[in-house]
C-alpha atoms as a PDB file:
ATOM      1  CA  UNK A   1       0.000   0.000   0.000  1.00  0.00           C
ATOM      2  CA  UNK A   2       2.930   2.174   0.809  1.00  0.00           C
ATOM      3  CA  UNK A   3       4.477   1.690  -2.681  1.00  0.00           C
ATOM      4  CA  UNK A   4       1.487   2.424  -4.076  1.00  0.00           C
ATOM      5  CA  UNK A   5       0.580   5.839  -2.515  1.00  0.00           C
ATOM      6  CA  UNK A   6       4.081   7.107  -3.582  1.00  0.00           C
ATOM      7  CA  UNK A   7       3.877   5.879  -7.413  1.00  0.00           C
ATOM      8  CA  UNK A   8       0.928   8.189  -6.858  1.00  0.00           C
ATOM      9  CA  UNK A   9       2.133  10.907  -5.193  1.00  0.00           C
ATOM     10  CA  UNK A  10       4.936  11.076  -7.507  1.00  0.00           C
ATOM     11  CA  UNK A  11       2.361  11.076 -10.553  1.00  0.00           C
ATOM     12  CA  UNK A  12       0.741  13.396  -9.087  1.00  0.00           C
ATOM     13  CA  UNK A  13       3.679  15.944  -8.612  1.00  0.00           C
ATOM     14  CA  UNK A  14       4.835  15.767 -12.169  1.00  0.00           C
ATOM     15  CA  UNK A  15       1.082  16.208 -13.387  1.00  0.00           C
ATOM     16  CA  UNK A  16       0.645  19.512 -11.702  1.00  0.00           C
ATOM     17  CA  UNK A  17       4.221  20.708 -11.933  1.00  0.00           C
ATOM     18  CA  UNK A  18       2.702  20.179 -15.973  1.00  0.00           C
ATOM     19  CA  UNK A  19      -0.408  21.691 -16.071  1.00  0.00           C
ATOM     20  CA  UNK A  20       1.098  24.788 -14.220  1.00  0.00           C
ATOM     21  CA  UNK A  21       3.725  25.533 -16.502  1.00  0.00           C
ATOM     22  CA  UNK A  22       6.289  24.676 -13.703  1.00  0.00           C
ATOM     23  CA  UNK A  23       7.570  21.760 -16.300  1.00  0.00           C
ATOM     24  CA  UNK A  24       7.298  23.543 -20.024  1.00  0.00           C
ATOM     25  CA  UNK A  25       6.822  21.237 -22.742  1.00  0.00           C
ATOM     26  CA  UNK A  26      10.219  19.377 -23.564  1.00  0.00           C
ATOM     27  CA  UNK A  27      11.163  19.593 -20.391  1.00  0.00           C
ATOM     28  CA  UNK A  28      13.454  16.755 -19.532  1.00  0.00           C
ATOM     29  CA  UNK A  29      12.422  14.905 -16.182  1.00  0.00           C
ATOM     30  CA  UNK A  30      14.921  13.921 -13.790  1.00  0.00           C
ATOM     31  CA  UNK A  31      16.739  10.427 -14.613  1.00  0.00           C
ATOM     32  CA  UNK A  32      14.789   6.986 -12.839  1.00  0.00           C
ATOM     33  CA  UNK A  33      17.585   7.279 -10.305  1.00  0.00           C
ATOM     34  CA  UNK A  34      17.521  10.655  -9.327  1.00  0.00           C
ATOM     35  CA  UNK A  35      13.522  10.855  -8.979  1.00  0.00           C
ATOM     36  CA  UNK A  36      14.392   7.212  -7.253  1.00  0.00           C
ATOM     37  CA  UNK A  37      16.998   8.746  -4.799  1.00  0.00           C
ATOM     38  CA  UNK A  38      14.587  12.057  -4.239  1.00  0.00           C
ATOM     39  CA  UNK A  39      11.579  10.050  -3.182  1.00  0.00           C
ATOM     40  CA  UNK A  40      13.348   7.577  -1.578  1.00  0.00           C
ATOM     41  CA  UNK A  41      11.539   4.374  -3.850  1.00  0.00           C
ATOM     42  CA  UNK A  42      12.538   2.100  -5.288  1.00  0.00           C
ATOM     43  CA  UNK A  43      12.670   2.207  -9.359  1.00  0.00           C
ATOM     44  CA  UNK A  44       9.383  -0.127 -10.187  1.00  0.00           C
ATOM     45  CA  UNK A  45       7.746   2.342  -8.526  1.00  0.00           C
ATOM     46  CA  UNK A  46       9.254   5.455 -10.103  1.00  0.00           C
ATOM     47  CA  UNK A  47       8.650   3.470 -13.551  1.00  0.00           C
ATOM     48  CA  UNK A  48       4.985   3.076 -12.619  1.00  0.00           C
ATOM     49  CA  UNK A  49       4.269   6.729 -12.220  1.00  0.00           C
ATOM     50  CA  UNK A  50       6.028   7.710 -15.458  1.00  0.00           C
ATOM     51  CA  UNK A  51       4.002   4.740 -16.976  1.00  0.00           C
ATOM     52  CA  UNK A  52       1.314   6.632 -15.672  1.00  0.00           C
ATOM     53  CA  UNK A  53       1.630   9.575 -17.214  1.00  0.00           C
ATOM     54  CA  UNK A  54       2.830   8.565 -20.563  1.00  0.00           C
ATOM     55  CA  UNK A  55      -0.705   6.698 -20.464  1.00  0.00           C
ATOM     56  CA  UNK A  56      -2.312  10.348 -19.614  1.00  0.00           C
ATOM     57  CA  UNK A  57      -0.156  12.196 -22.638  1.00  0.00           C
ATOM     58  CA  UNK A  58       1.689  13.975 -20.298  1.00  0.00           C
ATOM     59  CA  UNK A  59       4.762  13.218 -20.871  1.00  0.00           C
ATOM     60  CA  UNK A  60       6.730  10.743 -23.611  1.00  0.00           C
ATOM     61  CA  UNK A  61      10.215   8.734 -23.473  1.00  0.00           C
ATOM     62  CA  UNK A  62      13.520   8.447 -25.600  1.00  0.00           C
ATOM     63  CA  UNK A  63      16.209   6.908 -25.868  1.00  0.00           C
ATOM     64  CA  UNK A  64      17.604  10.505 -24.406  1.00  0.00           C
ATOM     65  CA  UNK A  65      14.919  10.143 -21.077  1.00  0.00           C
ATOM     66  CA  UNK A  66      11.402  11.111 -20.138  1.00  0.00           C
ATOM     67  CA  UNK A  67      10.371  14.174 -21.417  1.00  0.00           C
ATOM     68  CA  UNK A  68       7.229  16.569 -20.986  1.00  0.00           C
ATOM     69  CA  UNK A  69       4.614  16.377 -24.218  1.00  0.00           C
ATOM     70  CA  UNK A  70       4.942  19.184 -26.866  1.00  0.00           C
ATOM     71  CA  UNK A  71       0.942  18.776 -27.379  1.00  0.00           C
ATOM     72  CA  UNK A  72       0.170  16.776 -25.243  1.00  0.00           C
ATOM     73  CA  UNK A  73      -4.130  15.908 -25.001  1.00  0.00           C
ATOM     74  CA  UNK A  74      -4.560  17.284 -21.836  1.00  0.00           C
ATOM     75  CA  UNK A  75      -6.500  19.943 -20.049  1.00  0.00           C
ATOM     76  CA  UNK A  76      -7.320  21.306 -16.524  1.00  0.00           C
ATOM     77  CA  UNK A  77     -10.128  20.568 -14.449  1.00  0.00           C
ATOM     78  CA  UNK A  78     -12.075  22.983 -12.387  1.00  0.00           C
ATOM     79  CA  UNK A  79     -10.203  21.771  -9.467  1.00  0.00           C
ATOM     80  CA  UNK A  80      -7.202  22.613 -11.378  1.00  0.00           C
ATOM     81  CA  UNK A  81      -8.160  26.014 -12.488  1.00  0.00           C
ATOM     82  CA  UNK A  82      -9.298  26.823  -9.144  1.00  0.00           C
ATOM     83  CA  UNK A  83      -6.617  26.359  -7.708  1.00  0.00           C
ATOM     84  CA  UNK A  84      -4.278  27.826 -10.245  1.00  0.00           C
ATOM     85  CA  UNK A  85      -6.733  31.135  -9.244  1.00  0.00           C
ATOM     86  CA  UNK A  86      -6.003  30.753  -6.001  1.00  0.00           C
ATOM     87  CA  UNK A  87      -2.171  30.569  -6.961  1.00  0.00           C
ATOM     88  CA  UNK A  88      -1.897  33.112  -9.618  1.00  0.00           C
ATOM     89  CA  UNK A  89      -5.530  35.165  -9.627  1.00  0.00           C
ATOM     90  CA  UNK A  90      -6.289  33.682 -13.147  1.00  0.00           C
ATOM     91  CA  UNK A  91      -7.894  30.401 -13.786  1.00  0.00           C
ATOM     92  CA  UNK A  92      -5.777  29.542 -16.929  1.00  0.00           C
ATOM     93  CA  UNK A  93      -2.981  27.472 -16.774  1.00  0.00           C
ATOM     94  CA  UNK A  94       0.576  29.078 -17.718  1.00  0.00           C
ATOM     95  CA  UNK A  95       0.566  27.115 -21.268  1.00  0.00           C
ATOM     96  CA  UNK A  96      -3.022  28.282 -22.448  1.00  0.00           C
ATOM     97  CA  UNK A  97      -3.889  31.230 -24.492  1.00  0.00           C
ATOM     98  CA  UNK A  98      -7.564  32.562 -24.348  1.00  0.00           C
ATOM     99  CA  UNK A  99      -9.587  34.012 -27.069  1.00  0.00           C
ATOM    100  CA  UNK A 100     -13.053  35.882 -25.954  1.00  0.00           C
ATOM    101  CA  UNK A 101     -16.008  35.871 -28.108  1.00  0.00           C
ATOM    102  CA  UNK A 102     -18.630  37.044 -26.597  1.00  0.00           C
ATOM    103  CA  UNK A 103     -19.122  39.540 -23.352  1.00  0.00           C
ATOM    104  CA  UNK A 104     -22.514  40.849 -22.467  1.00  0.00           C
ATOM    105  CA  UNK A 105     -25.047  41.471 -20.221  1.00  0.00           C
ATOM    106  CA  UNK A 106     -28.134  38.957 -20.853  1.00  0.00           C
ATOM    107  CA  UNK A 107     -30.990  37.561 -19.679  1.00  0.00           C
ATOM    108  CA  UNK A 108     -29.757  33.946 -19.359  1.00  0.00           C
ATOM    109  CA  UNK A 109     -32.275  30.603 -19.500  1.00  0.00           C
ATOM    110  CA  UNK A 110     -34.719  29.943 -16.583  1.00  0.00           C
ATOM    111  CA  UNK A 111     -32.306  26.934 -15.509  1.00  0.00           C
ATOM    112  CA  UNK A 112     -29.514  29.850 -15.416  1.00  0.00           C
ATOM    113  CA  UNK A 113     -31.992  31.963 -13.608  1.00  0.00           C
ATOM    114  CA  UNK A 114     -32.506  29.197 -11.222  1.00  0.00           C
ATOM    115  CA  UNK A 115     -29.193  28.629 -10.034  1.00  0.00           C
ATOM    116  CA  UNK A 116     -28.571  31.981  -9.314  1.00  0.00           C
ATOM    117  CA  UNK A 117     -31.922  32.562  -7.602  1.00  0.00           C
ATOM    118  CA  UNK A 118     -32.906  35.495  -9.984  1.00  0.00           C
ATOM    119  CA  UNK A 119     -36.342  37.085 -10.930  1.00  0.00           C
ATOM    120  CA  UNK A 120     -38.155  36.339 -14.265  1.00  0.00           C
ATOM    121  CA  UNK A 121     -36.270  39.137 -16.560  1.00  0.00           C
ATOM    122  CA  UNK A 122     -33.394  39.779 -14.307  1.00  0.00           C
ATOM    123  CA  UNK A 123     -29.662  39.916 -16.276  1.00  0.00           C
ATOM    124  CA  UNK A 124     -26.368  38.096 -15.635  1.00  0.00           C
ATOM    125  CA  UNK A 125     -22.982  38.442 -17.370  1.00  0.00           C
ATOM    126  CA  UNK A 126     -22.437  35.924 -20.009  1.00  0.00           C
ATOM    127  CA  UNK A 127     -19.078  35.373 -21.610  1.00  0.00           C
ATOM    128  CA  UNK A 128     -17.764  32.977 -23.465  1.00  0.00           C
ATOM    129  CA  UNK A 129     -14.283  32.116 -24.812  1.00  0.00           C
ATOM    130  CA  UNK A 130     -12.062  29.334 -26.926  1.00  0.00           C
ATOM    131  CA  UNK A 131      -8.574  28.009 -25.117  1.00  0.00           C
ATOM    132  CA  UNK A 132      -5.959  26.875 -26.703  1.00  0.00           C
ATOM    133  CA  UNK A 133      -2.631  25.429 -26.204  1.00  0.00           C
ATOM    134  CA  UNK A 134      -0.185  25.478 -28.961  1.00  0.00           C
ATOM    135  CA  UNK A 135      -1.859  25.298 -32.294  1.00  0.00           C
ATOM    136  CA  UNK A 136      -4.815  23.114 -30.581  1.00  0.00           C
ATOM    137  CA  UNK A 137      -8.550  24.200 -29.527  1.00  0.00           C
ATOM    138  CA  UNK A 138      -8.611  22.508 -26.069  1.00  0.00           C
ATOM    139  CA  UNK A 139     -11.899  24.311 -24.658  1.00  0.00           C
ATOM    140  CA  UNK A 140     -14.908  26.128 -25.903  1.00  0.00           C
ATOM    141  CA  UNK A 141     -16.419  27.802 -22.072  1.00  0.00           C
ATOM    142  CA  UNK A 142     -19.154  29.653 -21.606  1.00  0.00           C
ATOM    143  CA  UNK A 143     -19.712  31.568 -17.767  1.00  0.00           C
ATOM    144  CA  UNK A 144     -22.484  33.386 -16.284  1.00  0.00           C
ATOM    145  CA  UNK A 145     -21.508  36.042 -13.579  1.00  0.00           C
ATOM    146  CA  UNK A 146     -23.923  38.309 -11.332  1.00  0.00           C
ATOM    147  CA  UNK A 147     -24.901  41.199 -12.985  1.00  0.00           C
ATOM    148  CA  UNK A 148     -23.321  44.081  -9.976  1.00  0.00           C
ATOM    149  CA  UNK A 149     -20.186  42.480 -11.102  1.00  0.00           C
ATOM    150  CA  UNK A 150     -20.131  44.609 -13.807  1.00  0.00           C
ATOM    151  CA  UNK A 151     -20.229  47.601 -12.698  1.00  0.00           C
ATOM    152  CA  UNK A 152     -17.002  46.544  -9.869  1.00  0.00           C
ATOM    153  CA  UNK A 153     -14.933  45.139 -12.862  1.00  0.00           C
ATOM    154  CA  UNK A 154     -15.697  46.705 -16.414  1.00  0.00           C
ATOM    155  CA  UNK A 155     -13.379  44.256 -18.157  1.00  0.00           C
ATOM    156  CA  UNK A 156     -15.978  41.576 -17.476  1.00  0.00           C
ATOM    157  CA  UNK A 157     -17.699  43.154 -20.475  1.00  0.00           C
ATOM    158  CA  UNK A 158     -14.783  43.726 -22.698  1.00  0.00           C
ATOM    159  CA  UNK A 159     -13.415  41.232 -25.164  1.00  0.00           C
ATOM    160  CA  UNK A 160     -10.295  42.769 -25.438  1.00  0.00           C
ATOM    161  CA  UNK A 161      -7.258  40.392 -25.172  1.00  0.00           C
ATOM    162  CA  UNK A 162      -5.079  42.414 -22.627  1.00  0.00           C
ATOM    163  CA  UNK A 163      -8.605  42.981 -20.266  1.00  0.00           C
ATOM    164  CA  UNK A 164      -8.923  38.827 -20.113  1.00  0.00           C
ATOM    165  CA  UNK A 165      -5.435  37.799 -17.709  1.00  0.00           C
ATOM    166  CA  UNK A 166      -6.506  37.514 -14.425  1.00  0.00           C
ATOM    167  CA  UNK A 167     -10.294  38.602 -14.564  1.00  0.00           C
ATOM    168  CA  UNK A 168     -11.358  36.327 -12.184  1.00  0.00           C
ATOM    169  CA  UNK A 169      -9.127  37.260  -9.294  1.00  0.00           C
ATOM    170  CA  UNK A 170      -9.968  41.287 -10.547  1.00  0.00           C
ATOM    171  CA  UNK A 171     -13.970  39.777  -9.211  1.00  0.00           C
ATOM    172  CA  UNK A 172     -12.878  38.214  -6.046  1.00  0.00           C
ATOM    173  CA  UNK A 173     -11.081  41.021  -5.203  1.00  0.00           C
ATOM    174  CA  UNK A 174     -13.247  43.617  -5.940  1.00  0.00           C
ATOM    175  CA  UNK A 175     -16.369  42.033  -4.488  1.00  0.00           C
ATOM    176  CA  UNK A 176     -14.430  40.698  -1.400  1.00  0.00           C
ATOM    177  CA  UNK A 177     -16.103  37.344  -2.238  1.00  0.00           C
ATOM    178  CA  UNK A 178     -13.886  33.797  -1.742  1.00  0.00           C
ATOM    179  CA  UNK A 179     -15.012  30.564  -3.128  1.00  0.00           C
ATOM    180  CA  UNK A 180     -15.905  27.995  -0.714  1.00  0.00           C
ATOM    181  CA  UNK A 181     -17.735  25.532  -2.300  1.00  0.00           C
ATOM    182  CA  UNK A 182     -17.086  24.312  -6.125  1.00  0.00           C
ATOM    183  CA  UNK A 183     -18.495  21.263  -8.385  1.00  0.00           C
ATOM    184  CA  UNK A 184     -18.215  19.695 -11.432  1.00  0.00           C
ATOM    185  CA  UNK A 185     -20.581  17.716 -13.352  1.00  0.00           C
ATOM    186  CA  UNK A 186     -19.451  16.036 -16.593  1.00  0.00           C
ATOM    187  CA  UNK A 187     -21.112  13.827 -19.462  1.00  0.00           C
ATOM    188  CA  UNK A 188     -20.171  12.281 -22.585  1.00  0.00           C
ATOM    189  CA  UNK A 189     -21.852  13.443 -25.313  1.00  0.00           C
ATOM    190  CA  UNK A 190     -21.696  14.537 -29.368  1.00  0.00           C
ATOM    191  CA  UNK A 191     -21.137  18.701 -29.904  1.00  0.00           C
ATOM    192  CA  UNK A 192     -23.902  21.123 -31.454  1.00  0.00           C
ATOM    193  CA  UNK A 193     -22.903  22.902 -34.502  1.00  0.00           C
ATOM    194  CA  UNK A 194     -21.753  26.181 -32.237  1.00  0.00           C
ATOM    195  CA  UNK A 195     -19.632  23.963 -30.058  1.00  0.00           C
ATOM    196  CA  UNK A 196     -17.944  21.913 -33.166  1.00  0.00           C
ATOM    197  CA  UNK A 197     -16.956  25.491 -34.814  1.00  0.00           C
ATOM    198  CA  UNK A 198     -15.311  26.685 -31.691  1.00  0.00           C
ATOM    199  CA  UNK A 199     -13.372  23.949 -31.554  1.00  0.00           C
ATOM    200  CA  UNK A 200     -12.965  23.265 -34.949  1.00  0.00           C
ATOM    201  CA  UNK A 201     -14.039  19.499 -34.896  1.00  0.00           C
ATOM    202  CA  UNK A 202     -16.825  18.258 -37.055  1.00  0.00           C
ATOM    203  CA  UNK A 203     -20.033  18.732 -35.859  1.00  0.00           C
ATOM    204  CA  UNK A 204     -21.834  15.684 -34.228  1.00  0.00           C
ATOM    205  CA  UNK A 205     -18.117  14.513 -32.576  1.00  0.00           C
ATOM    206  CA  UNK A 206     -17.353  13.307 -29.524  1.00  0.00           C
ATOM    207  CA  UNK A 207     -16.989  15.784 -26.854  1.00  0.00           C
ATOM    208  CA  UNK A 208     -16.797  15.879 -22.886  1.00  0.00           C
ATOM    209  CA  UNK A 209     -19.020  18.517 -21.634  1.00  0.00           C
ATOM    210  CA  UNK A 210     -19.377  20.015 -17.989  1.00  0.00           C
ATOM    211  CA  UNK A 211     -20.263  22.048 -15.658  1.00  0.00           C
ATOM    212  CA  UNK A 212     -18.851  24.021 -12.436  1.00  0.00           C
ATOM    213  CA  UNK A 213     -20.143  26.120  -9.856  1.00  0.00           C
ATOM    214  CA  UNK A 214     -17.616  28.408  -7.556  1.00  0.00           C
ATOM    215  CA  UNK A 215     -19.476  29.836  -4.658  1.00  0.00           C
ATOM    216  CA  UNK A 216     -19.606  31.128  -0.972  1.00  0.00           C
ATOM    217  CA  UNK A 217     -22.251  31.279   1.502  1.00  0.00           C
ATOM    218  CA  UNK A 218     -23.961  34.705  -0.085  1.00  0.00           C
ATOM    219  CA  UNK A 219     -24.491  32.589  -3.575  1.00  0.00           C
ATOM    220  CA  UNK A 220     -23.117  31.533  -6.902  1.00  0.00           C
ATOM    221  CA  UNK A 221     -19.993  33.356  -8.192  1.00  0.00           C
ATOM    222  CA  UNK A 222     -19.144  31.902 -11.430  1.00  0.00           C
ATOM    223  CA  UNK A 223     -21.466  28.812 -12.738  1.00  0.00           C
ATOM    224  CA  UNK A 224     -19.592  28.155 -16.332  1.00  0.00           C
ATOM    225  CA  UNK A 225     -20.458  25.270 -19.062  1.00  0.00           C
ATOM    226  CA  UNK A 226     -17.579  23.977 -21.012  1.00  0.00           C
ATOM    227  CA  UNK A 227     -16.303  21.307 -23.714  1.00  0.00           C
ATOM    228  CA  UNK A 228     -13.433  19.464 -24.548  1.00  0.00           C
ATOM    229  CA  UNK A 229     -12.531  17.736 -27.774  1.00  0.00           C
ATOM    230  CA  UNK A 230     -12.961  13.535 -27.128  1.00  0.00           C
ATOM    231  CA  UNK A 231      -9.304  12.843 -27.311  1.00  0.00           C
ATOM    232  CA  UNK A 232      -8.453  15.129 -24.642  1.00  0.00           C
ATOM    233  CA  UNK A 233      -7.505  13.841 -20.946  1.00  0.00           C
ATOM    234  CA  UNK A 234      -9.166  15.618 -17.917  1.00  0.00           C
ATOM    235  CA  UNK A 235      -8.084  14.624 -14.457  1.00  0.00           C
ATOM    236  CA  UNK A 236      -7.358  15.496 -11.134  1.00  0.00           C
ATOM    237  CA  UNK A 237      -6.259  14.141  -6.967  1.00  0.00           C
ATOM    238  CA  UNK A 238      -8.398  14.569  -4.343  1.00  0.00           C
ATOM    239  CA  UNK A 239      -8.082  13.008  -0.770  1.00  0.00           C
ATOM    240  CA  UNK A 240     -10.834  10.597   0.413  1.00  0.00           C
ATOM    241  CA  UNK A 241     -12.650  11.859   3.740  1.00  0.00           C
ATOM    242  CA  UNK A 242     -13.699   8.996   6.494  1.00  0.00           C
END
């Protein structure tokens, strides 16, 4: 059981020193021995992990060592992006760029309305962006904020490129709000003809689609619907409670 935990732990370490941007892509891991001799494990399990995330597209090997994917089929999850907001104020990772579409106030469908607890008529901010990494369309997002939020951070309606970095620690800061409650729900399922354009698959594929929902005890902070293309890998740790 021991042996197992740390193939994990050590899978787990390289994954988000990945996704962060901590480990660029081509960066060379450490040799077998020296992750071995820094871990204190022996090399079956070392080989496991890096099994592991060769399996996951993170990372590939050579006859010159292990080495971290150039485009590799991966993207974050919310827990991921949350807490890359919570590291750097901005929920994309370090290797993703960000394209906005669309930023507006709207009157968003009743089961919007419903999760935020709104009146018949009432507005939220709807936005809605492509991410990319490398020459890849990872994500096609759309994200409903509260409508005051506007008026504390203007960029929220702006689709400007330089107004996008860091946007949603810009809200938490200017509202004083924290998130302390997030979830994801996720389902297989084949893209609409607006989803398939923005990321430039055919229309009908295969797609993961989900939802999240960041917010504290005075309501909903950022509810957001996304999609990833069916060959991408989503994935993240989480400790079991008793």
């Amino acid at each position: 059981m021991a042996a197992r935990n740390t193939f994990t732990k050590i899978a787990d370490h390289y994954r988000s020193a990945i996704l962060t941007g901590e480990l660029p892509t081509g960066t060379q891991l450490p040799s077998q021995r020296d992750i071995c001799k820094t871990w204190n494990v022996a090399s079956a399990t070392v080989t496991r992990a890096l099994q592991q995330l060769m399996v996951e597209g993170y990372v590939y090997t050579s006859p010159r060592g292990t080495f971290v994917a150039d485009e590799a089929n991966i993207t974050a999850s919310g827990r991921d992006r949350l807490l890359q907001v919570n590291r750097i104020r901005s929920s994309l990772m370090d290797y993703e760029t960000c394209i906005v579409t669309l930023a507006e106030l709207r009157v968003p469908p009743l089961y919007v309305q419903e999760i935020f607890g709104l009146d018949p008529g009432d507005q939220l901010v709807r936005r809605e962006f492509v991410v990319g990494h490398g020459k890849s369309r990872t994500m096609y997002q759309g994200v409903y904020y509260p409508a005051e939020f506007a008026a504390l951070v203007p960029d929220l309606l702006s689709t400007a490129p330089g107004k996008n970095a860091g946007l949603f620690g810009r809200i938490l800061e200017a509202t004083g709000r924290t998130v302390t409650h997030a979830r994801d729900d996720m389902h297989g399922r084949a893209a609409n003809q607006r989803e398939a354009s923005a990321l430039a698959i055919p229309n009908g594929s295969p797609i993961l689609a989900g939802v999240h929902r960041w917010s504290d005890d005075h309501g909903v902070i950022e509810y957001g619907e996304w999609c990833i293309p069916a060959r991408y890998t989503i994935g993240y740790e989480y400790s079991p409670t008793r």
